[in-house]
Each structure stands twice: as C-alpha cells, then as structure tokens.
Protein backbone atom coordinates (compact mmCIF):
# COMPACT_ATOMS: atom_id res chain seq x y z
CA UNK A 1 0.00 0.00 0.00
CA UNK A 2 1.49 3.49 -0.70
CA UNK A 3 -0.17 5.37 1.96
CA UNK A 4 2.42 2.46 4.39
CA UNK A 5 5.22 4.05 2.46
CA UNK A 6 3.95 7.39 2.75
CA UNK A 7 3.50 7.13 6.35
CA UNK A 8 7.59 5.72 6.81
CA UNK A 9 6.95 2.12 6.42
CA UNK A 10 7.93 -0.78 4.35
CA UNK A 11 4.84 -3.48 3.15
CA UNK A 12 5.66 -6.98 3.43
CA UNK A 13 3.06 -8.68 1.58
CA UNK A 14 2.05 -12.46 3.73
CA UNK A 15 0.88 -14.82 0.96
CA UNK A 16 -2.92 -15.80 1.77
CA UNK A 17 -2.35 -19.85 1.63
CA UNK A 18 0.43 -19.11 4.67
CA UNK A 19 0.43 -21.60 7.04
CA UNK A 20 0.49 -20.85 10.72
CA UNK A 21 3.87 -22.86 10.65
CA UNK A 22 5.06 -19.92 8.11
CA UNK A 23 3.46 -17.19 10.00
CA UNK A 24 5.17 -17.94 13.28
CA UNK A 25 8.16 -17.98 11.52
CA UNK A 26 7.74 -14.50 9.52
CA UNK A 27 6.06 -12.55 12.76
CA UNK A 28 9.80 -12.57 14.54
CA UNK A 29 10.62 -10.11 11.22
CA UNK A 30 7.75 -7.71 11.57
CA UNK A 31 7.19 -4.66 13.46
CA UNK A 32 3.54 -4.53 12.69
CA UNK A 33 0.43 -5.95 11.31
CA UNK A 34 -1.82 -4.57 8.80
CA UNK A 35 -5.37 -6.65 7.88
CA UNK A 36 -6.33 -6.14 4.72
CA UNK A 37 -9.77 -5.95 3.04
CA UNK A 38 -11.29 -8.69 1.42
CA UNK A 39 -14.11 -11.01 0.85
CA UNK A 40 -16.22 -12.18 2.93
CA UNK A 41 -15.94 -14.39 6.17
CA UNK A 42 -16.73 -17.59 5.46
CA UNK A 43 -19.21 -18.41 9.22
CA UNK A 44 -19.19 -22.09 8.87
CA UNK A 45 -15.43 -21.56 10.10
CA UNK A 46 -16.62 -20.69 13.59
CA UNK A 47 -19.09 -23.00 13.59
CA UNK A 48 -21.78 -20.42 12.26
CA UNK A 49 -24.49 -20.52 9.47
CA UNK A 50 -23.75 -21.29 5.66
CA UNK A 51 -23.35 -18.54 3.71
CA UNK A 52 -25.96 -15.96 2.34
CA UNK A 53 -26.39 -15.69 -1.10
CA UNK A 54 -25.02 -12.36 -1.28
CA UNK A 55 -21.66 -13.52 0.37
CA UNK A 56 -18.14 -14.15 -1.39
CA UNK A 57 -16.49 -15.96 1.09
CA UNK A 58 -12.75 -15.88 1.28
CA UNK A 59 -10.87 -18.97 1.38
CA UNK A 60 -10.52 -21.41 4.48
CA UNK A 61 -6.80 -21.00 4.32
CA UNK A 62 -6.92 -16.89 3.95
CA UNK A 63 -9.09 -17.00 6.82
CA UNK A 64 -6.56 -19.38 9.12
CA UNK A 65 -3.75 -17.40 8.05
CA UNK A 66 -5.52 -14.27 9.32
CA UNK A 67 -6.24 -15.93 13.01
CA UNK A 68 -2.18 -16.70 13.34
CA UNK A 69 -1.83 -13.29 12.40
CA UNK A 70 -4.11 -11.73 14.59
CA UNK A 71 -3.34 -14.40 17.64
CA UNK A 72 0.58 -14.39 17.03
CA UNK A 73 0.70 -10.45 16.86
CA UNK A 74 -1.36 -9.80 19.96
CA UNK A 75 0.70 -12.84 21.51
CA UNK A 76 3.52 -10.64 21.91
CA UNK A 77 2.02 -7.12 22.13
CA UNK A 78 2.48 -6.23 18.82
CA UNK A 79 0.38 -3.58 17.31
CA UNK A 80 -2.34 -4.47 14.60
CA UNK A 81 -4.70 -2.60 12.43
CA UNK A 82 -7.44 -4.27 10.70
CA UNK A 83 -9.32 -2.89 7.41
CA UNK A 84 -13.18 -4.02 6.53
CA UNK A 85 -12.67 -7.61 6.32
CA UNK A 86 -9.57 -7.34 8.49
CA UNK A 87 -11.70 -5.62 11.40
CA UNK A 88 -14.08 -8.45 10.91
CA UNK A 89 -11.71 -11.61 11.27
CA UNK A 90 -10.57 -9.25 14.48
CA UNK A 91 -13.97 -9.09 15.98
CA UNK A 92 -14.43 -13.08 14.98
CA UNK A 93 -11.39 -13.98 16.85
CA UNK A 94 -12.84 -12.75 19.54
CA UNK A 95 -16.34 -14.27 19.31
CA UNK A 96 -17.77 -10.82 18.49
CA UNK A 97 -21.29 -11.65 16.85
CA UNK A 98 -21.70 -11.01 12.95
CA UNK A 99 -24.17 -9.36 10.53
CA UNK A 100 -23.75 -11.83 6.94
CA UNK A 101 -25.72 -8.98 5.05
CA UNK A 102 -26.49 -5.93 5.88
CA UNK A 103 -30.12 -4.40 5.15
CA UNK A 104 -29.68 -1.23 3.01
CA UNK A 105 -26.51 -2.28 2.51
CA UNK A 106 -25.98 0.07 -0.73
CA UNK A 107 -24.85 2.66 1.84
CA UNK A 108 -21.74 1.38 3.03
CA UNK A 109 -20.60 -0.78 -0.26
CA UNK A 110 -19.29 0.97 -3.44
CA UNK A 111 -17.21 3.74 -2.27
CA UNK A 112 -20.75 5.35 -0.55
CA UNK A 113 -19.26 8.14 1.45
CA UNK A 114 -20.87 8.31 5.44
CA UNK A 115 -19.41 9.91 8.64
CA UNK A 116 -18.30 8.08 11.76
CA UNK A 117 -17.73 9.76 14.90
CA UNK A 118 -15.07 8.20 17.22
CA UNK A 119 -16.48 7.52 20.85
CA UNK A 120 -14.53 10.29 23.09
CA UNK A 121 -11.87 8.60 25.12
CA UNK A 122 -11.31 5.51 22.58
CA UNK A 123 -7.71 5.22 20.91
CA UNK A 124 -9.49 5.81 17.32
CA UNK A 125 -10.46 9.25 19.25
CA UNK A 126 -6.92 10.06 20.51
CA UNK A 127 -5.32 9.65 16.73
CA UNK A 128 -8.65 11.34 14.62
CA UNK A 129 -10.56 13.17 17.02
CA UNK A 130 -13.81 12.91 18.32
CA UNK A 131 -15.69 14.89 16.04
CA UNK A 132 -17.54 12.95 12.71
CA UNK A 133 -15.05 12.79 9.66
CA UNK A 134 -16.05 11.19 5.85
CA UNK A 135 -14.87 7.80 4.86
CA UNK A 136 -15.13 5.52 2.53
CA UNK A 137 -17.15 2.13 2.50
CA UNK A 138 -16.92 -0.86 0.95
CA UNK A 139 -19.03 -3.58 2.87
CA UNK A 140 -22.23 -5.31 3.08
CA UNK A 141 -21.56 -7.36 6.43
CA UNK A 142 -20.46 -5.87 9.95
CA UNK A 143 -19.64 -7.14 13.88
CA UNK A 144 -22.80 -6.50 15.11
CA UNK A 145 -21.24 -5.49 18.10
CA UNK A 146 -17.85 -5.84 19.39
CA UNK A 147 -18.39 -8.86 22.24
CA UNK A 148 -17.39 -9.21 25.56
CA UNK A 149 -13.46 -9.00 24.65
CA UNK A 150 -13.07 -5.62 22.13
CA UNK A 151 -14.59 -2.50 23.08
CA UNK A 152 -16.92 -0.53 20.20
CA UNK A 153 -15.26 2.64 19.54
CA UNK A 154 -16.91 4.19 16.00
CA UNK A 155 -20.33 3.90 14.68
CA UNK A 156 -21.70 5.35 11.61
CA UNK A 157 -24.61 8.01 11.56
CA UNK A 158 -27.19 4.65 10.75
CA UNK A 159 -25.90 2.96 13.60
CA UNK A 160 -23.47 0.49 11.97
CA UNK A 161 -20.39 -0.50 14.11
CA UNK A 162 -17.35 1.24 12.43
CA UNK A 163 -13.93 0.56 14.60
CA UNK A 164 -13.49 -1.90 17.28
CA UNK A 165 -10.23 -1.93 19.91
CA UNK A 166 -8.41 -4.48 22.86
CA UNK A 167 -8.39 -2.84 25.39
CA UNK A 168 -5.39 -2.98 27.08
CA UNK A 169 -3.11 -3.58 23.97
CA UNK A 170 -0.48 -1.33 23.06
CA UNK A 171 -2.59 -0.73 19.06
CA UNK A 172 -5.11 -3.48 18.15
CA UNK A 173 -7.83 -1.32 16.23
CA UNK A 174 -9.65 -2.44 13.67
CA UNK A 175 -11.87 -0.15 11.10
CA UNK A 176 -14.62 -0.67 8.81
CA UNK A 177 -14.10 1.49 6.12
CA UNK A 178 -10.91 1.66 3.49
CA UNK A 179 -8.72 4.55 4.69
CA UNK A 180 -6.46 3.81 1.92
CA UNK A 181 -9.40 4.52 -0.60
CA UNK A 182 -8.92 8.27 0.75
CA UNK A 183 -5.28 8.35 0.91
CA UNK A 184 -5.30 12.22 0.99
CA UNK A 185 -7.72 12.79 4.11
CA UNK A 186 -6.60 13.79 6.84
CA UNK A 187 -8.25 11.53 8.90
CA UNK A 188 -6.67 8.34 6.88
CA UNK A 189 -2.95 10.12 7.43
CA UNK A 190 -3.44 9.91 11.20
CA UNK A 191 -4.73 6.34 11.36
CA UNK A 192 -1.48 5.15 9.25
CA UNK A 193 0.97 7.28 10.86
CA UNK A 194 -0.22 6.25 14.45
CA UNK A 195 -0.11 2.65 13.39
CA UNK A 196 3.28 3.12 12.16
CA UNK A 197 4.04 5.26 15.18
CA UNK A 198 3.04 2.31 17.41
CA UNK A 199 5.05 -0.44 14.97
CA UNK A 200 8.56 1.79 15.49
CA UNK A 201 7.78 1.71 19.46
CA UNK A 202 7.53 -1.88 19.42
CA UNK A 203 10.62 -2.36 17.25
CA UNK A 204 12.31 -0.50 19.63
C-alpha cells in the first residue's frame, strides 16, 4: 500500500495460503500488522451458518492465516490494524457476533461516502478526534457489536459499528471502512501514521 510508504513504512506482503507454521516464523521479522480488506468471512469456520447468497467468502486457508496473524501479533504485544474484512476476522477472533448482510446495505458498499464519529476517550479518538469525519465504504456485512473482549469505539450516523479496539493492547484497532481509498484525508494520514508510530515503538 502506498499510503504504508507514505506514512515511513515498508509493506511486506504475507501470501494468503500461509500456514500458521510460516506465519510464526515470519512474525519474529515484523514490526507490525496490517489486515487487509477482502471477501467475505466464510461463518461455517466458527461454527456459524452457511453462507448468504449475497456472500463471497474468502478462502478457508486466507481466513486461518488471518487468526495466526491476529493471535501471534497480539501474543507478543504487537500492534495491529485491521481494514473491513480485516476488522471483521478481528472481531471473529474474539467471538464478536456477525451481521452476513447488511439491510440497506448500498450505503456502506461501493465507495458510498458516510461519517463516523469516534467515541470520546477511545484510541481511534486520541489519533482522529472525536468529532464525525467522511470515509469511505466498501461492505455489506459488519460485527454487530464488538463482544465481551473488544470495546466498540466508531459507529456510523445509521448505527453500523465502524472501529473496534483491545483494550489494554499497546494498538489493536480495527476499522470498517478503506482509509487507503482516501489516501489524501486527513483523517486516513493519522490512522497510518499512528499505526506506524506504534510499529517503530515496538521495534524499539
């Protein structure tokens, strides 16, 4: 991703068939970890329903590699940022329940353009602010909420859950929307450099 470049970092792309053998073995060489977007989570993988007909679900082994990612990073306190499908497999890690299609889904999928506002106090809040900024949206399906584990930190004006955190972590956030859709914003600048902020800490 350019906008990783632009904010000081260098993108190490994980192949998605990566075994958790291979991820424990690349995760000693990273700083940080960065969830992509994606398709869609495939339920029957935590023991959930088939899926809709309006799901694309991503492969099995995309969706394991993910997990070591997101277990092996937090493992050792090392920040990670999760994007659409990335906050998703976040909040399903940690049983967070799971909307396969949204209703009225046309205004979050396409590039629509919404506001979320970033609940006061939250990390999201500390890096953008706490007043509503514009992103852009690329889903149909959400974390209904964010469980007992991750705390709900953005929602958008229709009431759709739009960043999730761990409390407690040193930077586990994940995000709804494609900030690197609107590499220019200010608001997307501020997510990536924090990330990257918090990826030089823990190198260090």
């Amino acid at each position: 991703m350019p906008v990783l470049r632009d904010a000081g970092a260098i993108p190490l792309l994980i192949p998605g068939d990566a075994t958790a053998d291979d991820v424990a073995a690349i995760l000693p060489r990273l700083d940080g970890v960065l969830l992509t977007g994606g398709d869609d989570p495939d339920l029957r993988a935590f023991g959930g329903p088939a899926p809709l007909p309006e799901c694309k679900p991503a492969p099995i082994e995309q969706q394991e590699m993910n997990l070591s990612l997101i277990r092996g990073a937090i493992s050792v306190g090392m920040p990670v940022l999760g994007i659409c499908y990335g906050m998703q497999m976040l909040g399903l890690a940690y049983k967070a329940p799971f909307i396969q299609h949204l209703i009225g889904s046309t205004d979050h999928t396409k590039g629509a353009r919404h506001t979320v506002t970033a609940t006061p106090g939250s990390r999201l809040a500390t890096l953008l602010g706490d007043a509503p900024f514009e992103v852009p949206s690329y889903h149909h399906q959400a974390l209904r909420s964010a469980g007992e584990t991750l705390q709900a930190t953005a929602w958008s004006p229709d009431g759709i859950l739009e960043a999730v955190e761990l409390p407690g972590s040193a930077f586990t956030l994940g995000v709804q929307w494609h900030p690197e859709k609107a590499p220019d914003s200010k608001a997307s600048k501020r997510l990536f450099s924090g990330f990257i902020a918090a990826a030089n800490d823990y190198r260090k």
